[in-house]
N, C-alpha and C. Protein backbone atom coordinates (compact mmCIF):
# COMPACT_ATOMS: atom_id res chain seq x y z
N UNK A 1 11.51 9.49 1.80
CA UNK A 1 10.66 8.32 1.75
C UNK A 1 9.40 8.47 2.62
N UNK A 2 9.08 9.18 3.94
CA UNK A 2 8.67 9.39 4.60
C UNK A 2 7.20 10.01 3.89
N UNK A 3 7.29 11.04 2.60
CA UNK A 3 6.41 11.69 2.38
C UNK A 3 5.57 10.72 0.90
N UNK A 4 6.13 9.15 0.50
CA UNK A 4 5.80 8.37 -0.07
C UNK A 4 4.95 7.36 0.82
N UNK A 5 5.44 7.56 2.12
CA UNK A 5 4.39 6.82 3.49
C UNK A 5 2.86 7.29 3.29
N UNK A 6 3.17 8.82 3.70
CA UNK A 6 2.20 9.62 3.93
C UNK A 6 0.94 9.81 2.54
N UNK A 7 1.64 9.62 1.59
CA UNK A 7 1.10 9.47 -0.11
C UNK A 7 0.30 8.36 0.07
N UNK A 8 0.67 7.59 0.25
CA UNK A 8 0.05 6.08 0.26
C UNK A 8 -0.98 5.99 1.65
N UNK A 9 -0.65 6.40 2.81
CA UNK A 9 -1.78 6.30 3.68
C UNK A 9 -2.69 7.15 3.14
N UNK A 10 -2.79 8.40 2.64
CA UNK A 10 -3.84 9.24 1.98
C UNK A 10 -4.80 8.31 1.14
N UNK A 11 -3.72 7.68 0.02
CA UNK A 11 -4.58 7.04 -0.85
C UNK A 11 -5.51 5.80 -0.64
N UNK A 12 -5.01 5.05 0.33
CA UNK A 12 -5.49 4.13 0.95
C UNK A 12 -6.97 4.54 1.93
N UNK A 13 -6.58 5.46 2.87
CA UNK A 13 -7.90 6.60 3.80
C UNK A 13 -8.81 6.68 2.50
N UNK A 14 -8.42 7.57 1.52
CA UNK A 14 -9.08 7.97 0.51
C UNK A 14 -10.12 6.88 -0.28
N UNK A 15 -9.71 5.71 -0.61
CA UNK A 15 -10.14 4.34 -0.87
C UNK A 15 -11.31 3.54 -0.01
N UNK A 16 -11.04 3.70 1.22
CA UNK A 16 -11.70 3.63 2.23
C UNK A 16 -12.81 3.75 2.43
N UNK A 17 -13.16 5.33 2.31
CA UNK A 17 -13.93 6.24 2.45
C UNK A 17 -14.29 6.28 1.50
N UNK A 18 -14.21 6.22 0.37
CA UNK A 18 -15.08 6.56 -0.61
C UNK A 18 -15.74 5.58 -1.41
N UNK A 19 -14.89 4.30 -1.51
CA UNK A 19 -15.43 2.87 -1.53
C UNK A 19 -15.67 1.84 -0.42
N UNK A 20 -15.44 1.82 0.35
CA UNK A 20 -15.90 1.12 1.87
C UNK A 20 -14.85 -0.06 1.90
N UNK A 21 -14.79 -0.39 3.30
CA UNK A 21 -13.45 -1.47 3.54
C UNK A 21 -14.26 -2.71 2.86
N UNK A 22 -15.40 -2.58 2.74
CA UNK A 22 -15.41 -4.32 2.33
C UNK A 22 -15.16 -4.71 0.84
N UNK A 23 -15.15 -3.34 0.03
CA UNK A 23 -14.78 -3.34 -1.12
C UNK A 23 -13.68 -3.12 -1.52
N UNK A 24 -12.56 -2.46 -0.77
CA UNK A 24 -11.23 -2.36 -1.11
C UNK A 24 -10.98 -3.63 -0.34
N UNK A 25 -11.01 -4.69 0.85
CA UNK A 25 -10.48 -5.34 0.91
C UNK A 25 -10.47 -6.23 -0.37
N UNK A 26 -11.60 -6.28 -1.54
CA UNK A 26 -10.69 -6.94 -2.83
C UNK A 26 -9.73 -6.93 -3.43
N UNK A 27 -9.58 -5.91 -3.44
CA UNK A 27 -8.06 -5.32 -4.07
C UNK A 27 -6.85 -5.69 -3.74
N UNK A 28 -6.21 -5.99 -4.60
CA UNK A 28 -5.07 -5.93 -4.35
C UNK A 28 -4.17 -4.78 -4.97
N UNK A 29 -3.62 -4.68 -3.84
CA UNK A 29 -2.77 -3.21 -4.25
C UNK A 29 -1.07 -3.59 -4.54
N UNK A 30 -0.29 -2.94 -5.08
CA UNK A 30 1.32 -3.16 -5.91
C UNK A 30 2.30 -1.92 -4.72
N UNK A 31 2.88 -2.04 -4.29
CA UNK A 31 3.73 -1.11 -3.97
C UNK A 31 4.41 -0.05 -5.05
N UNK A 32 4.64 -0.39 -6.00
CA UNK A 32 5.42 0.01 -6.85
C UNK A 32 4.55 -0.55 -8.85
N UNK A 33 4.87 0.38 -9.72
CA UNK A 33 4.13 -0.39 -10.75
C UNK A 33 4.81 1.12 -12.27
N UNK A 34 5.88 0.74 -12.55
CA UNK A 34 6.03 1.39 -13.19
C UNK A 34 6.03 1.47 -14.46
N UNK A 35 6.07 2.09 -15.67
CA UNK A 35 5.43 1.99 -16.86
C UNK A 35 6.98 1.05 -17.64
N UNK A 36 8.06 1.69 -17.18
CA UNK A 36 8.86 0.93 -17.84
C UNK A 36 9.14 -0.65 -17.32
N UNK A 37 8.55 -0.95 -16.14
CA UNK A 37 8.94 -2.38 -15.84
C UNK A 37 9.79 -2.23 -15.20
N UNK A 38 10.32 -1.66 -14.59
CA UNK A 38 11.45 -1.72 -13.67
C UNK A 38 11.87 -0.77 -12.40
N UNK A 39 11.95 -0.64 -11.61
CA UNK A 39 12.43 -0.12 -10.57
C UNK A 39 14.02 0.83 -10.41
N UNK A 40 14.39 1.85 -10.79
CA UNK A 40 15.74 2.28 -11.14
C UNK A 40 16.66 3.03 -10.03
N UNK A 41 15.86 2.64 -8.60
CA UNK A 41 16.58 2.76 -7.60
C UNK A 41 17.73 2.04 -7.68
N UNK A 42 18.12 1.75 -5.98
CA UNK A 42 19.00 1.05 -5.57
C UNK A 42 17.92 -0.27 -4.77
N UNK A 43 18.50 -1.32 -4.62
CA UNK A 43 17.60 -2.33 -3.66
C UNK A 43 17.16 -1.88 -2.54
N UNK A 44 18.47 -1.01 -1.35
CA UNK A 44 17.84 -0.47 -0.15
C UNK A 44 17.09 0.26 -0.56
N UNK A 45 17.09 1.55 -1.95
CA UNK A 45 15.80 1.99 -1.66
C UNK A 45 14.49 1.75 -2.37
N UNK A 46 14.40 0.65 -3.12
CA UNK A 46 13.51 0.05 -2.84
C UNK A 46 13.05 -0.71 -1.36
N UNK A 47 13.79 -1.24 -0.69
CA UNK A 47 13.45 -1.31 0.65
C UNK A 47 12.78 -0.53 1.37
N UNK A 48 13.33 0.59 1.32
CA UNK A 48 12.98 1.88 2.24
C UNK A 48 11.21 2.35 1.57
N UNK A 49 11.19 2.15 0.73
CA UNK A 49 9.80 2.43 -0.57
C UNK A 49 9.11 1.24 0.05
N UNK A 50 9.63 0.35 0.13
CA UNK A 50 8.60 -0.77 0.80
C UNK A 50 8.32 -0.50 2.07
N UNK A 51 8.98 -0.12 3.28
CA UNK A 51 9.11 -0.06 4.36
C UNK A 51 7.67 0.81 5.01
N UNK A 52 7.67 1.91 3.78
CA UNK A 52 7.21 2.89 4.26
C UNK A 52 5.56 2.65 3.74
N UNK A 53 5.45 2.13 2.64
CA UNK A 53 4.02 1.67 2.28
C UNK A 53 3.44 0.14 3.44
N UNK A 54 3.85 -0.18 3.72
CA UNK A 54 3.77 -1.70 4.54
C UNK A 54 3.57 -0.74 5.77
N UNK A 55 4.09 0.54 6.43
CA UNK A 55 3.62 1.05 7.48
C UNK A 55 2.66 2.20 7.35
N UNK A 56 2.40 2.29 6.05
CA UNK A 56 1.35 3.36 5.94
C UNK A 56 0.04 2.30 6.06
N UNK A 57 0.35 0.94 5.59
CA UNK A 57 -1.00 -0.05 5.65
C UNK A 57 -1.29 -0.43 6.89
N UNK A 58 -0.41 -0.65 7.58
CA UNK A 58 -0.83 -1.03 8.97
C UNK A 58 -1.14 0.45 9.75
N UNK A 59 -0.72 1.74 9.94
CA UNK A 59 -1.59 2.32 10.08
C UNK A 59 -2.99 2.38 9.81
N UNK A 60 -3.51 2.15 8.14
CA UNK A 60 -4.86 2.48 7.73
C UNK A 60 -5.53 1.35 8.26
N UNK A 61 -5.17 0.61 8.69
CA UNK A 61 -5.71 -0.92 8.69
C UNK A 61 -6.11 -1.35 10.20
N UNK A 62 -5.34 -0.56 10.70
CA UNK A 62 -5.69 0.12 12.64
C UNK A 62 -6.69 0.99 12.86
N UNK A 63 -6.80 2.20 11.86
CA UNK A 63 -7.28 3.03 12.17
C UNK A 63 -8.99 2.69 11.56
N UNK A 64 -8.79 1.95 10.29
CA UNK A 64 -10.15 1.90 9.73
C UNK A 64 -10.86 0.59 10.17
N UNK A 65 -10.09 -0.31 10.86
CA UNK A 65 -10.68 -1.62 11.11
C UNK A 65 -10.81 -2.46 9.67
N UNK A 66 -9.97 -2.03 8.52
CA UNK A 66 -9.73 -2.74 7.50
C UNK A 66 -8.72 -3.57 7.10
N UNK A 67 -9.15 -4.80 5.80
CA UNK A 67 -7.98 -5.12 5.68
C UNK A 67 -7.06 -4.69 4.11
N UNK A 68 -6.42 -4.11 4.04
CA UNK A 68 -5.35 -3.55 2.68
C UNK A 68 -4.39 -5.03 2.15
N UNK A 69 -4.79 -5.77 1.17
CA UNK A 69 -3.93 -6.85 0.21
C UNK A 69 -2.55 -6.43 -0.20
N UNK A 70 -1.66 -6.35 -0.05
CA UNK A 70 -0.51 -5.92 -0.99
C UNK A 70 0.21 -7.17 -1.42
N UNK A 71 0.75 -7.61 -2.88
CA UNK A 71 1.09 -8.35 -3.04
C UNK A 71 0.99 -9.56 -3.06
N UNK A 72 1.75 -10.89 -2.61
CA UNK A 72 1.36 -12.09 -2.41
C UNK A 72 0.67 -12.27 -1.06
N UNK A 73 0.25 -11.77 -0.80
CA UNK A 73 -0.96 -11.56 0.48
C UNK A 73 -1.85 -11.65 -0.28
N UNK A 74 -2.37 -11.78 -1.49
CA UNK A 74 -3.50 -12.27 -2.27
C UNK A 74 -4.32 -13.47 -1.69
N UNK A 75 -2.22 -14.69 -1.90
CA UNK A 75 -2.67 -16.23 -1.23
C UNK A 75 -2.96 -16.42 0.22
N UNK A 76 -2.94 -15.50 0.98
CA UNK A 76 -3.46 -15.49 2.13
C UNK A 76 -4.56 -15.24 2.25
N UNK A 77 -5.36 -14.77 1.23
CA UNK A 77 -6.74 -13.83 1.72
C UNK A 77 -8.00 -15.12 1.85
């Protein structure tokens, strides 16, 4: 799971940088989004899949002085 952290802080850095925080803070981003609709883990590891994207954001979000949307954090924005 660890190297699905590291996937996602890339992509996020990557986002960043190449579109600027004031433009990815529109976005809203999905943790997960698969073609069949469904998730075919187990719940913990979907947990663990969450765990690790939610700390790859607060990394990028420290480091870039940005803010990353995931989910119903939409109604917060």
């Amino acid at each position: 799971m660890e190297k699905w952290g590291a996937f996602n802080e890339a992509i996020f850095a990557h986002a960043i940088e190449r579109y600027g925080k004031e433009e990815v803070a529109k976005w809203l981003w999905e943790i997960w989004n698969e073609a069949s609709g469904e998730f075919d883990g187990t719940p913990g590891q979907f947990a663990d899949l969450s765990e690790q994207v939610y700390l790859a954001k607060e990394r990028i979000e420290k480091a870039y002085g940005a803010r990353i949307l995931m989910g119903l954090e939409i109604r917060r924005a």
